[in-house]
Protein backbone atom coordinates (compact mmCIF):
# COMPACT_ATOMS: atom_id res chain seq x y z
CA UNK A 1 67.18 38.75 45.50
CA UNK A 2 66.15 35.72 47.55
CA UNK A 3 62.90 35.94 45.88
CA UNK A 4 64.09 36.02 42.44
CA UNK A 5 65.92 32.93 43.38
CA UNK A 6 62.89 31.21 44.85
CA UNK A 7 60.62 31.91 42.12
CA UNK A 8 63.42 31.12 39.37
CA UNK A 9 63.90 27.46 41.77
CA UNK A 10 60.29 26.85 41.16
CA UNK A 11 59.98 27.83 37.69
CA UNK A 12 63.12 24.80 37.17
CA UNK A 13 61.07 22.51 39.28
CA UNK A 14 57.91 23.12 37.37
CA UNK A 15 59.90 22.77 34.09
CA UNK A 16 61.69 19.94 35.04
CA UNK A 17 57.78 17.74 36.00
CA UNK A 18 56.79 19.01 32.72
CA UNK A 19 59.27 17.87 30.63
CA UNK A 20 59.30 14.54 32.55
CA UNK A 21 55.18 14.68 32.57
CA UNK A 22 55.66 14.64 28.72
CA UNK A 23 58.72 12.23 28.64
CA UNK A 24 56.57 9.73 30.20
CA UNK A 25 52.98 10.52 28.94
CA UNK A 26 51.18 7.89 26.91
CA UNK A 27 50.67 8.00 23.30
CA UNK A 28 47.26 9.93 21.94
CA UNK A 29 44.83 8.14 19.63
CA UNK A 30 44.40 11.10 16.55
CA UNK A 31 40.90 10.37 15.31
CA UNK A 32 41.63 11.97 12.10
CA UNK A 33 44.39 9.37 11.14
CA UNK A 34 42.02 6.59 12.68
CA UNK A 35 39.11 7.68 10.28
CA UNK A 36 41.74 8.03 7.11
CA UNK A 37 43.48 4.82 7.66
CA UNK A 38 39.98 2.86 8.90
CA UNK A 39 38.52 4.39 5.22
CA UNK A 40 42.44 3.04 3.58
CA UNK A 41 41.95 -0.17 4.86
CA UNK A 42 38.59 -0.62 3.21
CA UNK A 43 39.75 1.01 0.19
CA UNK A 44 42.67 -1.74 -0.39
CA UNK A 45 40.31 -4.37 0.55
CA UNK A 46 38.24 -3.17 -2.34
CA UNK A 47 40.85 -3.74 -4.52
CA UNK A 48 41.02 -7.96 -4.58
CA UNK A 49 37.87 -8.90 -4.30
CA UNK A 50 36.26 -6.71 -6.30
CA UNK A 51 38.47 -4.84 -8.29
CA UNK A 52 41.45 -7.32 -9.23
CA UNK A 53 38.44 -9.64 -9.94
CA UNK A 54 36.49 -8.09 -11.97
CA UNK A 55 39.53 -6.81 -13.75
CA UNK A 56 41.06 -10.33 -14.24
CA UNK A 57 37.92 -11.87 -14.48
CA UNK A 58 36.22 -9.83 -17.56
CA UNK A 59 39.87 -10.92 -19.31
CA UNK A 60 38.86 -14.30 -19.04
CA UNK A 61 37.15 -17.14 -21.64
CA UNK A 62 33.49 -16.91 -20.22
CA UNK A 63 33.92 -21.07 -19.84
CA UNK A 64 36.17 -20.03 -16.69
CA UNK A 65 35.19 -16.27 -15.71
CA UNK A 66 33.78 -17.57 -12.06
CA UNK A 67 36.70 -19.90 -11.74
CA UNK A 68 38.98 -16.66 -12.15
CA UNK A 69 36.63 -14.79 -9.92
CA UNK A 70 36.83 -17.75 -7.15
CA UNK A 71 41.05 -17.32 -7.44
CA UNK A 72 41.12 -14.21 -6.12
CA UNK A 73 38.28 -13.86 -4.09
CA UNK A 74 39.42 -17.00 -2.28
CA UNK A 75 42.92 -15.93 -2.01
CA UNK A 76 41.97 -12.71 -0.06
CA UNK A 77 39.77 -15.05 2.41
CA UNK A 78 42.97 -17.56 3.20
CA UNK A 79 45.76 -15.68 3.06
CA UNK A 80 43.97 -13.14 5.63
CA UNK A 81 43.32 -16.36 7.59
CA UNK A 82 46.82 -17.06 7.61
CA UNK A 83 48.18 -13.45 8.03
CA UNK A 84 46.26 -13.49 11.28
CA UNK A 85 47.22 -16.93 12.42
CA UNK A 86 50.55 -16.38 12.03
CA UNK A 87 52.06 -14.15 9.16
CA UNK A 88 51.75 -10.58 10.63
CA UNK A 89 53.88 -12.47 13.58
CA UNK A 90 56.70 -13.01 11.17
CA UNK A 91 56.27 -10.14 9.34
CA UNK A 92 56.25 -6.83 11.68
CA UNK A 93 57.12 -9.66 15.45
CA UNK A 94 60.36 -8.59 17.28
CA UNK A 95 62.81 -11.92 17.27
CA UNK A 96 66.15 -11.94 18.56
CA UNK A 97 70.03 -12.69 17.03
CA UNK A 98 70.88 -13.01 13.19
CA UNK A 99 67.21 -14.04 12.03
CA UNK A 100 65.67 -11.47 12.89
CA UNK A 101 67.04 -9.28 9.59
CA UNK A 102 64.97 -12.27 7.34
CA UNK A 103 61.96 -13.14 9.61
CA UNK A 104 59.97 -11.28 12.32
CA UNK A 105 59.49 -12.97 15.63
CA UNK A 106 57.00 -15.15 16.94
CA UNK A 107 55.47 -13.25 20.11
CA UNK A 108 52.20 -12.03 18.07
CA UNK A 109 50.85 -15.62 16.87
CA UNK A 110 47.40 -15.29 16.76
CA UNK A 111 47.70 -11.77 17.44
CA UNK A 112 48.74 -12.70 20.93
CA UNK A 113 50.70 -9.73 23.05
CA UNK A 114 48.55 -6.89 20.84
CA UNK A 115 46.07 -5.28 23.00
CA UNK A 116 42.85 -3.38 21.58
CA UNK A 117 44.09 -0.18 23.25
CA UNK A 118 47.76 -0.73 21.61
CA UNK A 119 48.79 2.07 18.70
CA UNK A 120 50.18 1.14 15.72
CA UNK A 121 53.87 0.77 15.47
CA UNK A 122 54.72 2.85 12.45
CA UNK A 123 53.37 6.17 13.49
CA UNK A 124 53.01 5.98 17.36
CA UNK A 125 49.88 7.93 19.30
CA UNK A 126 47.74 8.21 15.88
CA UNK A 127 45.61 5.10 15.66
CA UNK A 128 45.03 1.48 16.68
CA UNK A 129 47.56 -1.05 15.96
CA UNK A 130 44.56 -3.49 14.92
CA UNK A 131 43.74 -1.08 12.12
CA UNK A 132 47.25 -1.32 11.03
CA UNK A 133 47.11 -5.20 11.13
CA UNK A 134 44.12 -5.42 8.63
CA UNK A 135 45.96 -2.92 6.73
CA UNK A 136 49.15 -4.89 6.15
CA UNK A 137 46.75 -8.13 5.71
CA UNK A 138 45.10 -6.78 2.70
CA UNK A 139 48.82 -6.00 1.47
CA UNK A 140 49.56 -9.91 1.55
CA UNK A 141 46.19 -10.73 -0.18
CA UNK A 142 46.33 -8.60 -3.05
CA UNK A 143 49.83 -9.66 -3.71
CA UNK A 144 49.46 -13.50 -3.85
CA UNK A 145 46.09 -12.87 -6.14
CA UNK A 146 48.04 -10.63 -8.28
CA UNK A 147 49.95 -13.78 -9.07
CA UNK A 148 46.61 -15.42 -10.07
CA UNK A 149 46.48 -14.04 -13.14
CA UNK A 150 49.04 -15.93 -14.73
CA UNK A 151 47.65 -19.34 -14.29
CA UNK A 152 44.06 -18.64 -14.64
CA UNK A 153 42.10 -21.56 -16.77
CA UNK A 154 44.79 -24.32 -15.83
CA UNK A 155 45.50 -24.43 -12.36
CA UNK A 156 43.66 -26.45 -9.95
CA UNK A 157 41.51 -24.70 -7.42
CA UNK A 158 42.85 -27.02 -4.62
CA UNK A 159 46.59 -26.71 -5.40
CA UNK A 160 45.73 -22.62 -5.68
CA UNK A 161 43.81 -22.77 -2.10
CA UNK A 162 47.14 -24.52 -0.51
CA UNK A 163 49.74 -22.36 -2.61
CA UNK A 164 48.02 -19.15 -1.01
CA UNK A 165 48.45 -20.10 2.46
CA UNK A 166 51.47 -21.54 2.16
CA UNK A 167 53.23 -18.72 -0.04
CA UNK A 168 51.50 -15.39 2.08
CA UNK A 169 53.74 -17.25 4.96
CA UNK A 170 57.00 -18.49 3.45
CA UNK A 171 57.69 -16.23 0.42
CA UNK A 172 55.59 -12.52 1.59
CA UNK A 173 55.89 -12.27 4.90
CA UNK A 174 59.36 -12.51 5.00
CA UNK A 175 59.36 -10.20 2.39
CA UNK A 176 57.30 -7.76 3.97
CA UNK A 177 60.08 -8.11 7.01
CA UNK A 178 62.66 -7.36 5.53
CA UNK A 179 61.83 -4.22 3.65
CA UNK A 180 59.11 -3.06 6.13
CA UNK A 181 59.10 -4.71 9.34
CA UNK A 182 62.93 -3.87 10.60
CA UNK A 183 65.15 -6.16 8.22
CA UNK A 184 68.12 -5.59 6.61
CA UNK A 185 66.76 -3.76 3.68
CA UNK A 186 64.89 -1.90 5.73
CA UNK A 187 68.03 -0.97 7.97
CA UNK A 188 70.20 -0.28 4.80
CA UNK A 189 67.68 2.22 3.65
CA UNK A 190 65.63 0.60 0.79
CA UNK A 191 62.40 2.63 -0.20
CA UNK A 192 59.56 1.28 -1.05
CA UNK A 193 56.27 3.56 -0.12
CA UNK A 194 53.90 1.34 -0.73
CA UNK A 195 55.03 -1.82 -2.11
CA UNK A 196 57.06 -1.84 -5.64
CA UNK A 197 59.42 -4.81 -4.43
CA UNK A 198 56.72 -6.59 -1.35
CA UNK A 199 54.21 -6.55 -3.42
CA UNK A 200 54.43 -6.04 -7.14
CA UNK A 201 57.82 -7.44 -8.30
CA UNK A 202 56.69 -10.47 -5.57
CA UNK A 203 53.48 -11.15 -7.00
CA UNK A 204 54.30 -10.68 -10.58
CA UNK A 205 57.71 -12.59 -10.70
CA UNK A 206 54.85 -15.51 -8.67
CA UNK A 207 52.90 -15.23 -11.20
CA UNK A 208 55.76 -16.14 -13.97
CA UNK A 209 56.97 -19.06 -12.30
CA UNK A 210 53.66 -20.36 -11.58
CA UNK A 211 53.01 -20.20 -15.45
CA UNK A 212 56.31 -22.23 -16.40
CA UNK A 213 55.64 -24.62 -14.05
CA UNK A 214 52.21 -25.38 -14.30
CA UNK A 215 52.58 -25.25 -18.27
CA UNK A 216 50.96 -23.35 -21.02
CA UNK A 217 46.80 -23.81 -21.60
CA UNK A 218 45.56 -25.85 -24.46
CA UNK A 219 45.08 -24.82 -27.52
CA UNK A 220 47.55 -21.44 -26.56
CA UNK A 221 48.88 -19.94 -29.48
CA UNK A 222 47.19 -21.82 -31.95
CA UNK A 223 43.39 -20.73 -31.15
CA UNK A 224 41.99 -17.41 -30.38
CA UNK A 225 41.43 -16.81 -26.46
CA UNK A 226 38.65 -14.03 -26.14
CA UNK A 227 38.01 -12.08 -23.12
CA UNK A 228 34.64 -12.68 -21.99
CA UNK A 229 33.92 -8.84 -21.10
CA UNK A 230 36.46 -5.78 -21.86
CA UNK A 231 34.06 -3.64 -20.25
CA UNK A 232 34.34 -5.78 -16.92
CA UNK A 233 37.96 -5.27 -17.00
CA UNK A 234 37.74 -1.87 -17.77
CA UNK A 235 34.79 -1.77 -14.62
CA UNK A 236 37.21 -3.38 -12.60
CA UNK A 237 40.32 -1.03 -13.60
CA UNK A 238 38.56 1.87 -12.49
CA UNK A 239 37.92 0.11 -9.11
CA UNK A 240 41.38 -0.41 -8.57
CA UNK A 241 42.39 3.17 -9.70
CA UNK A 242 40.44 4.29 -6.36
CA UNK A 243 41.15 1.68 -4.13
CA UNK A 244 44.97 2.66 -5.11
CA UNK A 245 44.37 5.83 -3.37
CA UNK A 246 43.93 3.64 0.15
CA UNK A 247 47.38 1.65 -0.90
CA UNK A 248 49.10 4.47 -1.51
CA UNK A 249 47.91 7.42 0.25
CA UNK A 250 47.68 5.14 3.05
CA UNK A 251 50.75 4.13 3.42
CA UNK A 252 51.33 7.57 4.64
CA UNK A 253 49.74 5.75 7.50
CA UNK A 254 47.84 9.32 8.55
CA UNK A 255 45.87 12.42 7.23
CA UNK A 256 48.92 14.34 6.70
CA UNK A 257 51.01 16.18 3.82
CA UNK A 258 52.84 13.03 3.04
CA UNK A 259 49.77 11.08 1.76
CA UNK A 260 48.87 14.63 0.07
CA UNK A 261 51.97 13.84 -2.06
CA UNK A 262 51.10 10.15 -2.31
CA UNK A 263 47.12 11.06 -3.24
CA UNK A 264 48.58 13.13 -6.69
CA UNK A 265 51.56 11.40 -7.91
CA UNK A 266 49.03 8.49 -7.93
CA UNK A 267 46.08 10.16 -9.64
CA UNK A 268 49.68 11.80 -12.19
CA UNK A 269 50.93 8.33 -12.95
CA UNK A 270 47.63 6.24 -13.54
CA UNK A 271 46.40 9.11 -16.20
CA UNK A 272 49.74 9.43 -17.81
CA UNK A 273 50.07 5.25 -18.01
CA UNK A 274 46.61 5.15 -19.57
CA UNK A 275 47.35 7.46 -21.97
CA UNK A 276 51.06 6.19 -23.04
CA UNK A 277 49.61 2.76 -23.59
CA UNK A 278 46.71 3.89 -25.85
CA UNK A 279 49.12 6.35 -27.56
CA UNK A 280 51.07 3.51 -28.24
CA UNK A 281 48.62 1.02 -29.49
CA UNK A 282 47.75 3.56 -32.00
CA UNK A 283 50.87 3.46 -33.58
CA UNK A 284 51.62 0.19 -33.71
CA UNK A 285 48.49 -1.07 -33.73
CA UNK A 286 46.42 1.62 -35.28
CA UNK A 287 43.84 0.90 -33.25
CA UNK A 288 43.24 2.68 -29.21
CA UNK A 289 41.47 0.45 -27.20
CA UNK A 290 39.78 0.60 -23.86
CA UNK A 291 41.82 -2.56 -22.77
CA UNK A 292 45.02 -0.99 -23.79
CA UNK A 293 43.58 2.15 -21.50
CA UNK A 294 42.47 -0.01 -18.67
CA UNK A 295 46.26 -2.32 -18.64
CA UNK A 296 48.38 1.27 -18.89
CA UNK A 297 46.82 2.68 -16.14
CA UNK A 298 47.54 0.30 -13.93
CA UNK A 299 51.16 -0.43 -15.04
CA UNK A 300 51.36 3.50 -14.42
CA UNK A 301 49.72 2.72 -10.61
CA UNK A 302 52.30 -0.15 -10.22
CA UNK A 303 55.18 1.98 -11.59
CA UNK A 304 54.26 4.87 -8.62
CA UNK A 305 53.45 3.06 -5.98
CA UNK A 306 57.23 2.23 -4.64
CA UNK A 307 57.74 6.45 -4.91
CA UNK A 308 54.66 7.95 -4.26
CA UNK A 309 54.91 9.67 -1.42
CA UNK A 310 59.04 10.46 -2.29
CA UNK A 311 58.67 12.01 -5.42
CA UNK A 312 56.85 15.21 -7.44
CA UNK A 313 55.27 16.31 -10.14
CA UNK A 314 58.09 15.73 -12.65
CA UNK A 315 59.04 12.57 -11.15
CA UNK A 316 55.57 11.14 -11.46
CA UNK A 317 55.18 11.58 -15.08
CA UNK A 318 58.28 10.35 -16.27
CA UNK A 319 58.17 7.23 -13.98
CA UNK A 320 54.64 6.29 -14.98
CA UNK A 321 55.15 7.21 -18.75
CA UNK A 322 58.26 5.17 -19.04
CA UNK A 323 56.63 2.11 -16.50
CA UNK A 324 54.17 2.15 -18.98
CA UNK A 325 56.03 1.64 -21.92
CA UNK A 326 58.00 -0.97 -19.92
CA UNK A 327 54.69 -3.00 -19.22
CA UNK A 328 53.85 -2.79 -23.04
CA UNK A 329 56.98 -3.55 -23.74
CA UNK A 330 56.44 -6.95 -21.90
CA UNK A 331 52.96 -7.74 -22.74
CA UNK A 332 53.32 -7.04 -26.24
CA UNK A 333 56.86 -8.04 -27.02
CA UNK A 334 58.71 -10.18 -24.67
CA UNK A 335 55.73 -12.28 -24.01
CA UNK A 336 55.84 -13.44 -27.23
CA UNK A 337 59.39 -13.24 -28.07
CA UNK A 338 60.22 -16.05 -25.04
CA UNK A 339 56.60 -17.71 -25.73
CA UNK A 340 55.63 -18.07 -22.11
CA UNK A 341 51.77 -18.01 -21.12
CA UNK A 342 51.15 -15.48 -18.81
CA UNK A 343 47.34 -15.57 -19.01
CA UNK A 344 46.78 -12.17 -17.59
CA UNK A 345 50.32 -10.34 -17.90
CA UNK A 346 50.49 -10.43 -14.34
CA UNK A 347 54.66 -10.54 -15.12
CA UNK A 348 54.55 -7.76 -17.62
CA UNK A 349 52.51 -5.44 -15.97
CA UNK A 350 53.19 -6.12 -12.24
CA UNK A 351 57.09 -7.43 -11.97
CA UNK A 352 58.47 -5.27 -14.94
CA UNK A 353 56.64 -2.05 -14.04
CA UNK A 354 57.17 -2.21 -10.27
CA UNK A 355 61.35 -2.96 -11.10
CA UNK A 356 61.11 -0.03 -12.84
CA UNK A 357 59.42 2.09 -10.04
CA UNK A 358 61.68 0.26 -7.19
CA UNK A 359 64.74 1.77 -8.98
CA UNK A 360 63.33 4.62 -9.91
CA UNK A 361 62.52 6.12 -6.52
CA UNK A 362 66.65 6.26 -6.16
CA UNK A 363 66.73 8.75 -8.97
CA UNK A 364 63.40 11.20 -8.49
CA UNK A 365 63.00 11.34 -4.80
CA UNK A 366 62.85 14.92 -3.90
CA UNK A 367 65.58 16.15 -1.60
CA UNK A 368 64.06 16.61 1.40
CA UNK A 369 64.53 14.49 4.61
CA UNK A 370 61.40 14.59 6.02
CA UNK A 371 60.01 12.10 2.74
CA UNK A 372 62.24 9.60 3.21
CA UNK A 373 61.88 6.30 5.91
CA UNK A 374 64.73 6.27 8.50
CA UNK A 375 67.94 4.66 7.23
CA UNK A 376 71.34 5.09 6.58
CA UNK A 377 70.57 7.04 3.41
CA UNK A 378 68.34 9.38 4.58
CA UNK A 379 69.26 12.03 1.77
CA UNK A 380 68.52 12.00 -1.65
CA UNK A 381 71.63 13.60 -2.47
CA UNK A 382 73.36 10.07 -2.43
CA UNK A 383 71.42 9.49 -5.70
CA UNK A 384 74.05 6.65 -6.61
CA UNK A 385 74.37 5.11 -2.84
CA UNK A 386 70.48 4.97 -2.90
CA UNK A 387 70.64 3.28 -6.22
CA UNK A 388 72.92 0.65 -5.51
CA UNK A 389 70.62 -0.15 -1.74
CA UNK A 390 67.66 -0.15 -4.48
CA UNK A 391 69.61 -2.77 -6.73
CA UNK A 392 70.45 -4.93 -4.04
CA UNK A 393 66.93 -4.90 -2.47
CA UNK A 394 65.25 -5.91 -6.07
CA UNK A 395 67.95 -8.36 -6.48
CA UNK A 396 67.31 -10.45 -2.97
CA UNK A 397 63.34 -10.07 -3.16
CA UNK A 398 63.36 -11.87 -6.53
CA UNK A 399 65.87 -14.30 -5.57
CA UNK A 400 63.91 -15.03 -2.44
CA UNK A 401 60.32 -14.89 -4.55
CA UNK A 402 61.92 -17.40 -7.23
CA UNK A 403 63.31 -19.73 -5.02
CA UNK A 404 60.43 -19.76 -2.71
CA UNK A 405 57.85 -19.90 -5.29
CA UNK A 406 59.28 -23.08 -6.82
CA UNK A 407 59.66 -24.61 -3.59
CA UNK A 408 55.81 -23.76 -2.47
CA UNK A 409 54.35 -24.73 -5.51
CA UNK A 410 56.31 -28.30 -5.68
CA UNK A 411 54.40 -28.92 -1.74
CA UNK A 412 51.77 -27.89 -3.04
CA UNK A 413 50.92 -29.98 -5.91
CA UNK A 414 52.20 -32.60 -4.08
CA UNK A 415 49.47 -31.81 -1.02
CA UNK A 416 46.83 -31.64 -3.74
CA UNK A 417 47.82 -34.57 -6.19
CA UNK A 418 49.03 -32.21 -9.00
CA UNK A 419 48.74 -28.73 -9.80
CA UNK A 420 47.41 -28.91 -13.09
CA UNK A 421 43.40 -29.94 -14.05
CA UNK A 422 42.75 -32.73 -16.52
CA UNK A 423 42.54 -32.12 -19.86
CA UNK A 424 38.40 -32.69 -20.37
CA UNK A 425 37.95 -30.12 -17.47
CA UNK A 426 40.46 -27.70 -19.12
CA UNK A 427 38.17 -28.31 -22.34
CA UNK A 428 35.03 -27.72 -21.02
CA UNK A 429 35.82 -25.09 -18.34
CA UNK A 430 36.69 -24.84 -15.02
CA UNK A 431 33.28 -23.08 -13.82
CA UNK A 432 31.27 -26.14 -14.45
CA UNK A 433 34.12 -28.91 -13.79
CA UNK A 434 35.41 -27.41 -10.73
CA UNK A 435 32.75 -25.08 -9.18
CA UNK A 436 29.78 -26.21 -10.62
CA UNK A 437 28.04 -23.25 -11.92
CA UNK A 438 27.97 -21.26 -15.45
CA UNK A 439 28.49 -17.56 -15.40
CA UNK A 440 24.89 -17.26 -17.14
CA UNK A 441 22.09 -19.89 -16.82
CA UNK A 442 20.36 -19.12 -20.04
């Protein structure tokens, strides 16, 4: 008997240093999620640069296709700059008292207080918290570009160049905070996988108000506005479709089921949104074009992107389908009902197809916990209660993106002496008034 005591006292003991052994052992790097999320990373990165240019840029007069190109390529350069400097900070930083629910804190400035060794914060022991810094940088890049597209052949590259760095800190990263770095929408349960309300409804809605205020380009309306290269667009369309897989799939933020679920509702709602917009051309229209092909699959990559790693099969196809018909609806019909000049549709396509796919995500996310961020609603059985978080979180990021798009743009054109280029340059193009150089030296 005493044995069976002393053996069962050191079986406790040794159960007792395990279990504390584990409570306090440190985090594991996973070099499986480090290699998906290193290849993510690139794969969003891909998408500005190259893709969003080319796509934006082949939609473009030829007179201003480098100018267009320069837009985005430059905004991924500065507002990178900037996320480093100081917008990750305010974005994912701890802060204490009532701001911290609006703005993140100010402890990682310059990426001070982050380590090399340190794991990333939103999936703890899988990979390298610098990996998920670039990450959320190329986030903030691709939005403030999208909203490029909207005042391409008007807007001065100077006043652009100053808007970017300005806007990725004042109007996104606070953005970004409160949905995904511990603010209030993020603590009242609003989903957003991969960014239908940070990035999309942000950088479209941008992209409007930079278009009213800088005014509509010359001539618009009355004289036929070309696109240099359909095929470019369509070139650069394609790009996006794959770097989409890294913006989605990786928000997963590891090689697991999750971005499984993320990989195919993408790959479901880009196919289905290319198809719905060329079904649709063809009867109105009567005519299916690869533009029409290219501009519904990515309103059917916007629409998914807030769900795609809460929803199925089902859910997929009807929310790319109808965010499809949603973006034609606004490039075809409200654009020219209201007579604003949204150059590239970057309103139609990116604000009205990610609202869609913001709410949406209330209605098809599968029941089952384990898809669904922490929160107070943490079941999809409180369809309406998730609704009604989804509402509110769509209503305060395009109050804050309004408000603080005016405001950014007003400093600066005033930093630049006026957002808008002179008339001869507007006339003879911006590649050769601004930059200097012609798309083809023939």
């Amino acid at each position: 008997m005493r044995k069976i005591s002393l053996v069962a006292f050191a079986l406790l003991l040794s159960g007792v240093a395990f279990a504390d052994q584990n409570a306090t052992a440190a985090p594991v790097l996973n070099s499986g999620d480090t290699a998906w999320m290193l290849m993510a990373t690139a794969m969003v990165m891909l998408m500005t640069p190259v893709g969003l240019a080319l796509f934006y840029g082949g939609m473009t007069r030829s007179k201003n296709v480098l100018n267009t190109y320069a837009m985005v390529f430059g905004a991924f350069a500065i507002s990178f700059i900037v996320w480093i400097i100081a917008g990750y900070s305010i974005a994912f930083g701890v802060t204490e008292g009532a701001m911290m629910k609006i703005i993140g804190g100010f402890g990682n400035i310059m990426l001070s207080g982050i380590s090399w060794t340190d794991l990333a914060p939103s999936a703890p022991g899988l990979y390298p918290k610098f990996v998920f810094v670039v990450f959320q940088g190329t986030f903030a890049a691709i939005t403030v570009a999208i909203a490029a597209g909207a005042v391409i052949e008007r807007m001065k590259f100077s006043t652009w160049a100053i808007f970017v760095a300005l806007w990725t800190l004042i109007v996104y990263a606070p953005i970004a905070h409160m949905v995904w770095g511990g603010g209030f929408l993020f603590d009242e349960g609003a989903l957003d996988f991969a960014g239908g309300t940070v990035v999309h409804m942000n950088g479209g809605l941008a992209g409007l108000v930079l278009a009213l205020l800088v005014g509509k380009r010359t001539g618009y309306g009355k004289v036929a506005m070309k696109p240099m290269s359909v095929l470019l667009t369509a070139v650069g369309a394609g790009l996006l479709w794959f770097g989409w897989y890294g913006f989605n799939a990786g928000s997963a933020f590891g090689a697991s089921t999750i971005a499984g679920v993320a990989m195919l509702t993408t790959t479901i709602a880009a196919a289905v949104g290319a198809v719905t917009w060329v079904v649709v051309e063809q009867i109105v229209y009567k005519k299916p074009t690869l533009l029409g092909a290219a501009t519904g699959a990515i309103a059917g990559l916007v629409s998914i992107t807030p769900a795609a790693g809460f929803v199925g099969v089902s859910g997929a196809f009807i929310i790319g389908s109808v965010g499809t018909l949603i973006g034609f609806f606004g490039v075809s019909v409200l654009k020219k009902k209201l007579g604003y000049d949204d150059s590239l549709d970057a309103f139609g396509v990116h604000f009205l197809a990610g609202l869609w796919g913001a709410i949406a995500v209330a209605i098809f996310a599968l029941n089952d916990k384990n898809l669904l961020w922490a929160g107070p609603l943490k079941d999809a059985n409180d369809r309406m209660g998730q609704i009604m978080v989804q509402l509110e979180s769509v209503l305060v990021v395009g109050l804050y993106a309004l408000v603080g798009t005016i405001v950014v743009y007003y400093v600066s054109s005033l930093l630049s002496g006026g957002g808008r280029v002179d008339a001869e340059s507007e006339e003879s193009g911006l590649d050769d008034a601004i930059h200097g150089e012609k798309v083809m030296n023939l």
